[in-house]
Protein backbone atom coordinates (compact mmCIF):
# COMPACT_ATOMS: atom_id res chain seq x y z
CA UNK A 1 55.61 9.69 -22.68
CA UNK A 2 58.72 8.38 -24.54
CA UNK A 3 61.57 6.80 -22.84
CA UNK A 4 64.52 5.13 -23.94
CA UNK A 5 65.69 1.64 -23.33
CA UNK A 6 67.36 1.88 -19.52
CA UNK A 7 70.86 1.15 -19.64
CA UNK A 8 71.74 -1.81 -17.48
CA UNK A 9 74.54 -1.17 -15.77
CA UNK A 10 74.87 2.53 -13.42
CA UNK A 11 77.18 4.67 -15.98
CA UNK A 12 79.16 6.33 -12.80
CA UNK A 13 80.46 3.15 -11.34
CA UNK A 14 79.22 0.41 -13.74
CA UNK A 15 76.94 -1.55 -10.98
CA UNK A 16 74.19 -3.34 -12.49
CA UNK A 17 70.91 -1.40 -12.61
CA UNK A 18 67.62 -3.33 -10.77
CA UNK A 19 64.19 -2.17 -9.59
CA UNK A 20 64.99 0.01 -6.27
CA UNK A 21 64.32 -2.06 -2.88
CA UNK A 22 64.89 1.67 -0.87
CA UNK A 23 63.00 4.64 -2.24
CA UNK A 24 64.17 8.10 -0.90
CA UNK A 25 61.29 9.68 -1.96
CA UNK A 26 57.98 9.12 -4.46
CA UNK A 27 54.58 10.31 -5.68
CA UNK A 28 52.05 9.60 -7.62
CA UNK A 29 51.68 10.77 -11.09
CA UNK A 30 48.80 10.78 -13.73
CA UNK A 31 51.29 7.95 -15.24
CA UNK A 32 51.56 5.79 -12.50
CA UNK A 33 54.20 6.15 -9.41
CA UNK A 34 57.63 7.71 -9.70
CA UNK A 35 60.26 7.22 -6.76
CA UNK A 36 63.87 8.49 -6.63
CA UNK A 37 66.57 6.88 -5.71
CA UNK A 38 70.52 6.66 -5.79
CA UNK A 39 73.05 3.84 -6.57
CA UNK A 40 74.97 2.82 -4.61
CA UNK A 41 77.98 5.48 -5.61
CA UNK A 42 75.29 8.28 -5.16
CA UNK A 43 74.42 8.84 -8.76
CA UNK A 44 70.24 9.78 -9.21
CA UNK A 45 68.16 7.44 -10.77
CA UNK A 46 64.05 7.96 -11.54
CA UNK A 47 61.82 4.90 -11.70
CA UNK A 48 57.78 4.82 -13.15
CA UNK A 49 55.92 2.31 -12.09
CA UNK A 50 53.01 2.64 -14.62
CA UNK A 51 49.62 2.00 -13.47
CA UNK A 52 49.06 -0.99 -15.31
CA UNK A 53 51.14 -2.44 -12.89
CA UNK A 54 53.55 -3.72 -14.96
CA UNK A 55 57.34 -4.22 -14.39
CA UNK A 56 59.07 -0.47 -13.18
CA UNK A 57 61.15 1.06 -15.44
CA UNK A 58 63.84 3.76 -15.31
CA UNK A 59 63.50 6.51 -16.38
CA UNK A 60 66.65 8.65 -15.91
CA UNK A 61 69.69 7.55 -14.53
């Protein structure tokens, strides 16, 4: 899979971007675990945790 570089700040409302501590919903995925989530102004944002555990990225914002 090949992602892009997240942006760090939320592109709606310019709040920084950091690792989700509320999930609204996730799964688990042959890549590791995905959960969805929203800024704070409501705006979507995808996160992978891959399953070598390292540090979770996003993945669409």
């Amino acid at each position: 899979m090949t992602t892009s570089a997240p942006a760090e700040h939320c592109h709606r409302c310019d709040r920084p971007i950091t690792p989700p501590a509320a999930t609204a919903a996730g799964h688990a995925t042959s890549e590791g675990v995905v959960r969805y989530t929203r800024c704070g102004c409501g705006n979507p944002q995808i996160w992978l945790t891959p399953v070598e555990f390292d540090a979770a990225r996003l993945l669409h914002r």
